[in-house]
PDB file of N, CA and C in Angstrom:
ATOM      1  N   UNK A   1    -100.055-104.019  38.781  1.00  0.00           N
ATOM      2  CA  UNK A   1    -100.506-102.783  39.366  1.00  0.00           C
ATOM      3  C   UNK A   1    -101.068-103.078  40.749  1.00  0.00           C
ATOM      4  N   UNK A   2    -100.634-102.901  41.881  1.00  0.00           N
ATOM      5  CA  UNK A   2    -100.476-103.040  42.859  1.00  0.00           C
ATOM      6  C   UNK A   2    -101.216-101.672  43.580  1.00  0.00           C
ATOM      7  N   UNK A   3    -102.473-101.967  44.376  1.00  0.00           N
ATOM      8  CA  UNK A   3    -103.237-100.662  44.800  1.00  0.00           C
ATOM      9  C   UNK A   3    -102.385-100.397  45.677  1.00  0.00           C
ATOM     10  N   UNK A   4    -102.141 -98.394  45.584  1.00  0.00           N
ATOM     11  CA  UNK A   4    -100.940 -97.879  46.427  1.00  0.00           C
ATOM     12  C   UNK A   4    -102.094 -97.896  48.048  1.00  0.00           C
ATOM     13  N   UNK A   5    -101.078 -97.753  48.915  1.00  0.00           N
ATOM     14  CA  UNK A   5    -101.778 -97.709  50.437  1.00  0.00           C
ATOM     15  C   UNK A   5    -102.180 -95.926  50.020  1.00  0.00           C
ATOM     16  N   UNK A   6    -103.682 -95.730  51.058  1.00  0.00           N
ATOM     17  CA  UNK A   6    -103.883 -94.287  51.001  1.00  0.00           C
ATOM     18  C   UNK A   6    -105.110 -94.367  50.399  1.00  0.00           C
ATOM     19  N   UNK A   7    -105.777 -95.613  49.969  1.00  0.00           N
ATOM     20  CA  UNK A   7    -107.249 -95.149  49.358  1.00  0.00           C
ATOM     21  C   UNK A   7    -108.266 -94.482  49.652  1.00  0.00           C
ATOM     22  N   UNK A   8    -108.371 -93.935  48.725  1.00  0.00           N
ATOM     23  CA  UNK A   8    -109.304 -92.718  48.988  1.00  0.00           C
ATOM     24  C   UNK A   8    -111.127 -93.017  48.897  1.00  0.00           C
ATOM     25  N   UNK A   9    -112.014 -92.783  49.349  1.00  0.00           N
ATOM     26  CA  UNK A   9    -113.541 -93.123  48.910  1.00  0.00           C
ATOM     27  C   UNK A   9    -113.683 -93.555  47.380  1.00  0.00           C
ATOM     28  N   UNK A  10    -113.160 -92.827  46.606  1.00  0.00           N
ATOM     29  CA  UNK A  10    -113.412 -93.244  45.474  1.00  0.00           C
ATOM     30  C   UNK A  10    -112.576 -94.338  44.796  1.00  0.00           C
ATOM     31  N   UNK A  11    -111.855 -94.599  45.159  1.00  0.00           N
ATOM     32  CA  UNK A  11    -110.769 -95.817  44.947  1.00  0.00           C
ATOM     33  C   UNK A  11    -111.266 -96.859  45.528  1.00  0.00           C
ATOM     34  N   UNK A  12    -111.854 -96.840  47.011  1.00  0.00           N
ATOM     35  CA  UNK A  12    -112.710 -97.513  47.271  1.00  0.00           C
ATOM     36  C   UNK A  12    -114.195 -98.360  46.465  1.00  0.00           C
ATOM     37  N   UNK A  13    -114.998 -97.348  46.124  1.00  0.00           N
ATOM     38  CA  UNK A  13    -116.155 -97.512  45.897  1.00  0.00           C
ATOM     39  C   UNK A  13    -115.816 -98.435  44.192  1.00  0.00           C
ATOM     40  N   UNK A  14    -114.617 -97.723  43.470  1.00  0.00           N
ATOM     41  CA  UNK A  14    -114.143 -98.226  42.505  1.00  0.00           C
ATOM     42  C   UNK A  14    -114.185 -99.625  42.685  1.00  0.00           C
ATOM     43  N   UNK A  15    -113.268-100.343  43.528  1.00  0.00           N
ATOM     44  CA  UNK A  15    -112.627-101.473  44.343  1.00  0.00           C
ATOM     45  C   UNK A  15    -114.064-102.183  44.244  1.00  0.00           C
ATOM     46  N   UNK A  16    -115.211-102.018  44.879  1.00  0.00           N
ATOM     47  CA  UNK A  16    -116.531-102.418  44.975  1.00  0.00           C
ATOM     48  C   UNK A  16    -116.872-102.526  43.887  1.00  0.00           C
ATOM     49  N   UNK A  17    -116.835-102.353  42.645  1.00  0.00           N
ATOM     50  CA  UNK A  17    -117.277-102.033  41.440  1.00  0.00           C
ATOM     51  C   UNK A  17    -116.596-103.090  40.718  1.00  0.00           C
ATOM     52  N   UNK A  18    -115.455-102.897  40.253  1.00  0.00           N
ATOM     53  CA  UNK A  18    -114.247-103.848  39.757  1.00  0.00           C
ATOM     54  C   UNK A  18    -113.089-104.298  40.622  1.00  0.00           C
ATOM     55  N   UNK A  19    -113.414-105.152  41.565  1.00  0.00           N
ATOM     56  CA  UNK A  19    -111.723-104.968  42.135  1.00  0.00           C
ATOM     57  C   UNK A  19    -110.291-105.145  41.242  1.00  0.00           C
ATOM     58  N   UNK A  20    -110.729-105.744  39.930  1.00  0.00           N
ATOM     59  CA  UNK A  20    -109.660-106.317  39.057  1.00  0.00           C
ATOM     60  C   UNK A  20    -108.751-104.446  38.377  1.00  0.00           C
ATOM     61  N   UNK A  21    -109.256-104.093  38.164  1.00  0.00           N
ATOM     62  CA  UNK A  21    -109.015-102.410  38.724  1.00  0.00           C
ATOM     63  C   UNK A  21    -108.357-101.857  39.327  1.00  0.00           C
ATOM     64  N   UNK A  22    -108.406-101.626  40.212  1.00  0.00           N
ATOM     65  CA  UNK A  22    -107.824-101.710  41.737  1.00  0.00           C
ATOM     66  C   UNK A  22    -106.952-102.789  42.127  1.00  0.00           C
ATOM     67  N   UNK A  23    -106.575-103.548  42.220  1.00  0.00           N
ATOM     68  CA  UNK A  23    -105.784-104.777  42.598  1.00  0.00           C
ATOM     69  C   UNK A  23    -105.451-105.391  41.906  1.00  0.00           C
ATOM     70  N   UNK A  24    -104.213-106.129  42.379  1.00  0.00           N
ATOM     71  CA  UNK A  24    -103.490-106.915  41.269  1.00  0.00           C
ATOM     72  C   UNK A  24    -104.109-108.450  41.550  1.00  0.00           C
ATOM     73  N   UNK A  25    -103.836-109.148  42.768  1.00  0.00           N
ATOM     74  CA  UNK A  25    -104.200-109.796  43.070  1.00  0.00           C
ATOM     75  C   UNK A  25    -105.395-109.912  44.727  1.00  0.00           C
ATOM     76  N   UNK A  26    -105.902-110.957  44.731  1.00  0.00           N
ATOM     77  CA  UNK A  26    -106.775-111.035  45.924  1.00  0.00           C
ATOM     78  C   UNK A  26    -106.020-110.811  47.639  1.00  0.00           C
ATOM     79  N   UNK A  27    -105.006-111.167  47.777  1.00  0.00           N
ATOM     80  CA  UNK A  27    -103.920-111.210  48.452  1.00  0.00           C
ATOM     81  C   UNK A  27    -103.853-109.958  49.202  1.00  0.00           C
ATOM     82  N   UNK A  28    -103.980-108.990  48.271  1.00  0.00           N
ATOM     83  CA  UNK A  28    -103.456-107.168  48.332  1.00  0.00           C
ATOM     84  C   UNK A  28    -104.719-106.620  48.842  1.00  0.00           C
ATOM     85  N   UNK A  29    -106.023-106.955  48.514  1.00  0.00           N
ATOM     86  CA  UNK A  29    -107.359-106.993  49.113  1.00  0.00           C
ATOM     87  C   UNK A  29    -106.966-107.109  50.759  1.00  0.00           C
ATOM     88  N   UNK A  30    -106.853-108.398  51.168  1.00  0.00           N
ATOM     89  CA  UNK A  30    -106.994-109.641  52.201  1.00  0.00           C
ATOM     90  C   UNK A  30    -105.966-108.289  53.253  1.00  0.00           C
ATOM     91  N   UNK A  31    -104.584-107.795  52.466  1.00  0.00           N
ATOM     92  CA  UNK A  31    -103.843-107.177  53.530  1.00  0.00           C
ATOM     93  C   UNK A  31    -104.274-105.581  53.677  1.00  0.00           C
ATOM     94  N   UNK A  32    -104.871-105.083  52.792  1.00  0.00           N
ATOM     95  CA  UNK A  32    -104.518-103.458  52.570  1.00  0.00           C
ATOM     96  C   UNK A  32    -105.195-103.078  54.007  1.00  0.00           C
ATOM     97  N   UNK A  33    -104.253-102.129  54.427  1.00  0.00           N
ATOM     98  CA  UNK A  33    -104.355-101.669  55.793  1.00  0.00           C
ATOM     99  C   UNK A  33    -105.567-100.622  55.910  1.00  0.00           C
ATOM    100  N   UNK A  34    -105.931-100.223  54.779  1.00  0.00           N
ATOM    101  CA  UNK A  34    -107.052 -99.066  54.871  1.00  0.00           C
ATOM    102  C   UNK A  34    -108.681 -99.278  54.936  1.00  0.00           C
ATOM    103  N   UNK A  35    -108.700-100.848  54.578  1.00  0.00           N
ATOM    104  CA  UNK A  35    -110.288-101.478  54.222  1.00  0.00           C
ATOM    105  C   UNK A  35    -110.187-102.259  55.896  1.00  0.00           C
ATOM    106  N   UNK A  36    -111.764-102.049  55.855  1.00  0.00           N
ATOM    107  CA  UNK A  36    -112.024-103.153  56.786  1.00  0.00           C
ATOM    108  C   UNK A  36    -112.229-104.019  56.287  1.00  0.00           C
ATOM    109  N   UNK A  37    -112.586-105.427  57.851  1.00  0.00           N
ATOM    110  CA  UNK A  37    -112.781-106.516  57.384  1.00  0.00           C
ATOM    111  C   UNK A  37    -113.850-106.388  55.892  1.00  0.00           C
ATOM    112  N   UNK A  38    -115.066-106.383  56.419  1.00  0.00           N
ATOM    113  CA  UNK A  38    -116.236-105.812  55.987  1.00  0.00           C
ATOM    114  C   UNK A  38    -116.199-105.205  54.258  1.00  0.00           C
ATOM    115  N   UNK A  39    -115.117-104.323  54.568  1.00  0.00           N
ATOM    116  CA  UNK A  39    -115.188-103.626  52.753  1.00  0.00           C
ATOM    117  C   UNK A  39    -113.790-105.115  52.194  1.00  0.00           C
ATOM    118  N   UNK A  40    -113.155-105.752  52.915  1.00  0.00           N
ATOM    119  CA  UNK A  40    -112.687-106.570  52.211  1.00  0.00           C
ATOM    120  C   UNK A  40    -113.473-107.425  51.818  1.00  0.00           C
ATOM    121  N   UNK A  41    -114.298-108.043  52.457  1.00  0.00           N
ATOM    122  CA  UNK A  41    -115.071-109.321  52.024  1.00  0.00           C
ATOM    123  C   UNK A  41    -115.826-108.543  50.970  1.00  0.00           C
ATOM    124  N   UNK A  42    -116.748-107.636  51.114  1.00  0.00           N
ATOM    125  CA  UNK A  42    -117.450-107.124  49.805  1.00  0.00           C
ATOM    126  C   UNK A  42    -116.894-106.831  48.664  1.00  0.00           C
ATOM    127  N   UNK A  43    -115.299-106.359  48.636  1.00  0.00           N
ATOM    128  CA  UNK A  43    -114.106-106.243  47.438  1.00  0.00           C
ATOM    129  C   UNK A  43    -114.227-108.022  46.949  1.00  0.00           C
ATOM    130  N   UNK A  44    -113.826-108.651  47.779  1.00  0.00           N
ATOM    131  CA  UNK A  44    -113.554-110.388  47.451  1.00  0.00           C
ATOM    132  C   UNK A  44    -114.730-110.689  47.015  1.00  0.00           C
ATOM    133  N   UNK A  45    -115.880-109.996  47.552  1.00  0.00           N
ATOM    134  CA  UNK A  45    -117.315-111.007  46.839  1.00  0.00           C
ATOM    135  C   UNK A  45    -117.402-110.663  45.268  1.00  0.00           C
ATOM    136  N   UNK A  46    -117.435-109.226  45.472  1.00  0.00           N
ATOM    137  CA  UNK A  46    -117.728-108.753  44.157  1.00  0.00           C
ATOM    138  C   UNK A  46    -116.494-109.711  43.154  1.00  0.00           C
ATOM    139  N   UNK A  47    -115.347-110.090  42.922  1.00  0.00           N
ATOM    140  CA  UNK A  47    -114.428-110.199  42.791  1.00  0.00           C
ATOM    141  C   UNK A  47    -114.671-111.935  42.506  1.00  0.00           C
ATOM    142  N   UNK A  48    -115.139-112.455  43.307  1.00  0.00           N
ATOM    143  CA  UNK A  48    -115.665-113.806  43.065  1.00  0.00           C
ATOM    144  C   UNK A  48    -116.541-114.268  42.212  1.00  0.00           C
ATOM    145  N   UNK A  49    -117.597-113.126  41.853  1.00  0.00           N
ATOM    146  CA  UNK A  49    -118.969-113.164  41.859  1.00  0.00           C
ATOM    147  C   UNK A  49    -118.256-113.405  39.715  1.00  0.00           C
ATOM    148  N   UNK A  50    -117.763-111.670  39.971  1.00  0.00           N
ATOM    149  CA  UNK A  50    -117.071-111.049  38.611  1.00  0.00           C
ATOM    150  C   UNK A  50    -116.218-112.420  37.931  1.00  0.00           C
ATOM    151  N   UNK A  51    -115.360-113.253  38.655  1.00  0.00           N
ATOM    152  CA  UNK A  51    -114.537-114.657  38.347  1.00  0.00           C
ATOM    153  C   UNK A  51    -115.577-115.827  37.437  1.00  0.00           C
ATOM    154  N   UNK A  52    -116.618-115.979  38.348  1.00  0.00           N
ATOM    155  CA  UNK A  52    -117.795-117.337  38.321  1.00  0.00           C
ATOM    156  C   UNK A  52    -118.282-116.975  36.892  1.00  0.00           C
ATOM    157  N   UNK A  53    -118.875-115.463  36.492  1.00  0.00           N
ATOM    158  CA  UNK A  53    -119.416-114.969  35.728  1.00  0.00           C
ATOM    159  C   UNK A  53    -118.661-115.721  34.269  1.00  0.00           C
ATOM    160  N   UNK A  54    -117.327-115.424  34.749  1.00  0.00           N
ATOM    161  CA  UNK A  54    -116.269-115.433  33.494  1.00  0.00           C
ATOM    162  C   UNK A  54    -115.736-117.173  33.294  1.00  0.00           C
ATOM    163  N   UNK A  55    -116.342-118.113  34.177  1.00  0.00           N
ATOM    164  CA  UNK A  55    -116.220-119.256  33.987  1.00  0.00           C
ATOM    165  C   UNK A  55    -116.990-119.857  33.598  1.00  0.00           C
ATOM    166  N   UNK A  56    -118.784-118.994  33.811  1.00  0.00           N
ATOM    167  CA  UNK A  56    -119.405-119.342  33.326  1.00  0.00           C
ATOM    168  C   UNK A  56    -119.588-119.698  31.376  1.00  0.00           C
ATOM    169  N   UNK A  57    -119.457-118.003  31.302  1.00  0.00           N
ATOM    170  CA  UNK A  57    -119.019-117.873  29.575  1.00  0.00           C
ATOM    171  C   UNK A  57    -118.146-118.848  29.283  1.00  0.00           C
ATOM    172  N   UNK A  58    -117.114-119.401  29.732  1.00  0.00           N
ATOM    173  CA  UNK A  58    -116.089-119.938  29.083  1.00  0.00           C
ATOM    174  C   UNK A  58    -116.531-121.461  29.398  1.00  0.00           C
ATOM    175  N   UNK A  59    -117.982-122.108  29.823  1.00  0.00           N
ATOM    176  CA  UNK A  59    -118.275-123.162  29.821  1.00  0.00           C
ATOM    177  C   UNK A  59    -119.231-123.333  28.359  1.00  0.00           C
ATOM    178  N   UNK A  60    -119.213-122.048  28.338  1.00  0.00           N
ATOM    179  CA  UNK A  60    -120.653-121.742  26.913  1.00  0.00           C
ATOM    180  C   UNK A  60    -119.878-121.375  25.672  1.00  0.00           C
ATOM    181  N   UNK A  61    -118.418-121.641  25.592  1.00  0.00           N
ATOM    182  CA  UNK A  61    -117.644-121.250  24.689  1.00  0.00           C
ATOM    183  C   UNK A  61    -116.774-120.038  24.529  1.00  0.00           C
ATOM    184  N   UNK A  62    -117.210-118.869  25.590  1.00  0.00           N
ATOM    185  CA  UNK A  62    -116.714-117.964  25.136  1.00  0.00           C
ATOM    186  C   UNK A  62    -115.133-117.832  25.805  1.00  0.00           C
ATOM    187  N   UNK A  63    -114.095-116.549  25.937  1.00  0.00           N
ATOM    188  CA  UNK A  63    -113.268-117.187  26.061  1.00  0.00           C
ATOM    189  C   UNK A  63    -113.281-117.320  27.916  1.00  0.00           C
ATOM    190  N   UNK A  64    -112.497-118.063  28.496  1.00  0.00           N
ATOM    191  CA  UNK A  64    -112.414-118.119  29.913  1.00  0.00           C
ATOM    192  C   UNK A  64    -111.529-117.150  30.671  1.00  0.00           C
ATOM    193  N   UNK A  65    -111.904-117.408  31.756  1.00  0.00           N
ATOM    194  CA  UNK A  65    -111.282-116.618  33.189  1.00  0.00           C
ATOM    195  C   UNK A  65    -109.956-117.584  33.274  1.00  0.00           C
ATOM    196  N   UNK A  66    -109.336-117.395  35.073  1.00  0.00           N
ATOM    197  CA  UNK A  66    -108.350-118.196  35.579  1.00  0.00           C
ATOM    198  C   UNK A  66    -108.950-118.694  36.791  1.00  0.00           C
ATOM    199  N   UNK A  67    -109.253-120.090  37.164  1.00  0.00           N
ATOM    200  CA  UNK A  67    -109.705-120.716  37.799  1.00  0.00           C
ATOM    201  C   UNK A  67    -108.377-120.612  39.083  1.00  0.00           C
ATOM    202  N   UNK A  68    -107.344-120.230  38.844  1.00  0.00           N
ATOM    203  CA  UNK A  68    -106.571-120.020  39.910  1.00  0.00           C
ATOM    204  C   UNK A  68    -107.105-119.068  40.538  1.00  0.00           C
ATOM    205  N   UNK A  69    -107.015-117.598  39.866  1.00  0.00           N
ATOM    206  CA  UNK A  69    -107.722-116.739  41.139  1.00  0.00           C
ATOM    207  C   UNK A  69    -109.072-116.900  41.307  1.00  0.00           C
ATOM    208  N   UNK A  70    -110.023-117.369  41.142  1.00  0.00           N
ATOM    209  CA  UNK A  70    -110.924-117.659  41.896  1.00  0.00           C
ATOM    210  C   UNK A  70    -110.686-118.198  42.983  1.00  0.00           C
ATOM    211  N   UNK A  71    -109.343-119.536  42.903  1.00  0.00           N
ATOM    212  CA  UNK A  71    -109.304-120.093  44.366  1.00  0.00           C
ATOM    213  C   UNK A  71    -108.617-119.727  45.130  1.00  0.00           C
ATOM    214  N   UNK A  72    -108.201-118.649  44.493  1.00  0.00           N
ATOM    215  CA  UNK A  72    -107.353-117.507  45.721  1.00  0.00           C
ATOM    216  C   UNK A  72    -108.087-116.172  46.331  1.00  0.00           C
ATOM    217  N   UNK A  73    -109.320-116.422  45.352  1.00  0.00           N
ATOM    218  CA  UNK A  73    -110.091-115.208  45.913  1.00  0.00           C
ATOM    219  C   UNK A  73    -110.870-115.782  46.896  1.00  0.00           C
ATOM    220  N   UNK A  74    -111.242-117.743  47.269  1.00  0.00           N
ATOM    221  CA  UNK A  74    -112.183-118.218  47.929  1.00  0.00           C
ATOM    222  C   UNK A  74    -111.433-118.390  49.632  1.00  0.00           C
ATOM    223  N   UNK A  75    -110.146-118.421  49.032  1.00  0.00           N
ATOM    224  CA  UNK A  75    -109.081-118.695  50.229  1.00  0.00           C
ATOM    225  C   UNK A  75    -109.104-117.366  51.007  1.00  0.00           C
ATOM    226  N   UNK A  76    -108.539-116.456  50.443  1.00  0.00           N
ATOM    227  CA  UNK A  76    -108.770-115.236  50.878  1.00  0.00           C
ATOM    228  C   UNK A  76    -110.235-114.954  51.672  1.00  0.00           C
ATOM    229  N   UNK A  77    -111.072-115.288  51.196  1.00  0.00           N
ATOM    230  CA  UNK A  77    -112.607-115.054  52.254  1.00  0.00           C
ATOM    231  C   UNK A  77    -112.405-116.046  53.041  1.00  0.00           C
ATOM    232  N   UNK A  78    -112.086-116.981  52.779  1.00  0.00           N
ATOM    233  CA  UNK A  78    -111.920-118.287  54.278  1.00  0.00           C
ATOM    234  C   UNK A  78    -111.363-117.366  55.172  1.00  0.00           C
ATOM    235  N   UNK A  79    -110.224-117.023  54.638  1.00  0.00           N
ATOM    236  CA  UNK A  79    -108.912-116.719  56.021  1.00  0.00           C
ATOM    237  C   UNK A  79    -109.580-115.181  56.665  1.00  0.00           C
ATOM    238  N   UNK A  80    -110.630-114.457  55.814  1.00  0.00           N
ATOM    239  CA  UNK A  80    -111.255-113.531  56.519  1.00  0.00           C
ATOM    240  C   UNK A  80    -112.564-113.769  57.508  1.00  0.00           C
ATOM    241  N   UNK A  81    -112.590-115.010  57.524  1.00  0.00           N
ATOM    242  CA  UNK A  81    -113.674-115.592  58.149  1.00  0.00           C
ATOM    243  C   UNK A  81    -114.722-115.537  57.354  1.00  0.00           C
ATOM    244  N   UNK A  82    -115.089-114.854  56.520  1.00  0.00           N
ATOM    245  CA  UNK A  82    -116.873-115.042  55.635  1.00  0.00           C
ATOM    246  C   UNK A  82    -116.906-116.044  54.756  1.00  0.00           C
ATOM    247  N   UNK A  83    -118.399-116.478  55.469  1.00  0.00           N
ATOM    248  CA  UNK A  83    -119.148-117.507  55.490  1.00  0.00           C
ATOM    249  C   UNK A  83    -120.021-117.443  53.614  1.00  0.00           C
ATOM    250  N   UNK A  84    -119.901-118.488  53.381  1.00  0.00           N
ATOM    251  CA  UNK A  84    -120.854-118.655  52.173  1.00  0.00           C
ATOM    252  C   UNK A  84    -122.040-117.970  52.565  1.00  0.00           C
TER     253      UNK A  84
END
């Protein structure tokens, strides 16, 4: 599921909330022509933040995330320039 171009505020604010939702991958974030830099990096943080969470559990047993997109969600903030 691939977010269509055309987002609207609330598709947005969604995006901020869950990007996994909204986007298929981090990639589609990094290009969508309608976000700024700015609402991309905050889509990717949240999005990172939401990843770590889920690697965490899955260090404590429960089940795990994909350590791939995390490092496609970290790449993606590199190539947007934001800084740790």
């Amino acid at each position: 599921m691939a977010a269509k171009p055309g987002l609207g505020p609330a598709d947005i604010k969604k995006a901020c909330l869950d990007p996994a939702s909204v986007f298929d991958v981090p990639e589609t974030v990094e290009r969508h022509p309608d976000l700024s830099r700015d609402q991309k990096i905050e889509i990717l943080r949240r999005w990172e933040l939401d990843e770590t969470n889920v690697d965490v559990a899955a260090d404590e047993g429960m089940p795990g995330g994909d350590s791939k997109l995390l490092r496609r969600i970290v790449l993606a903030l590199e190539r947007l320039g934001a800084t740790s």
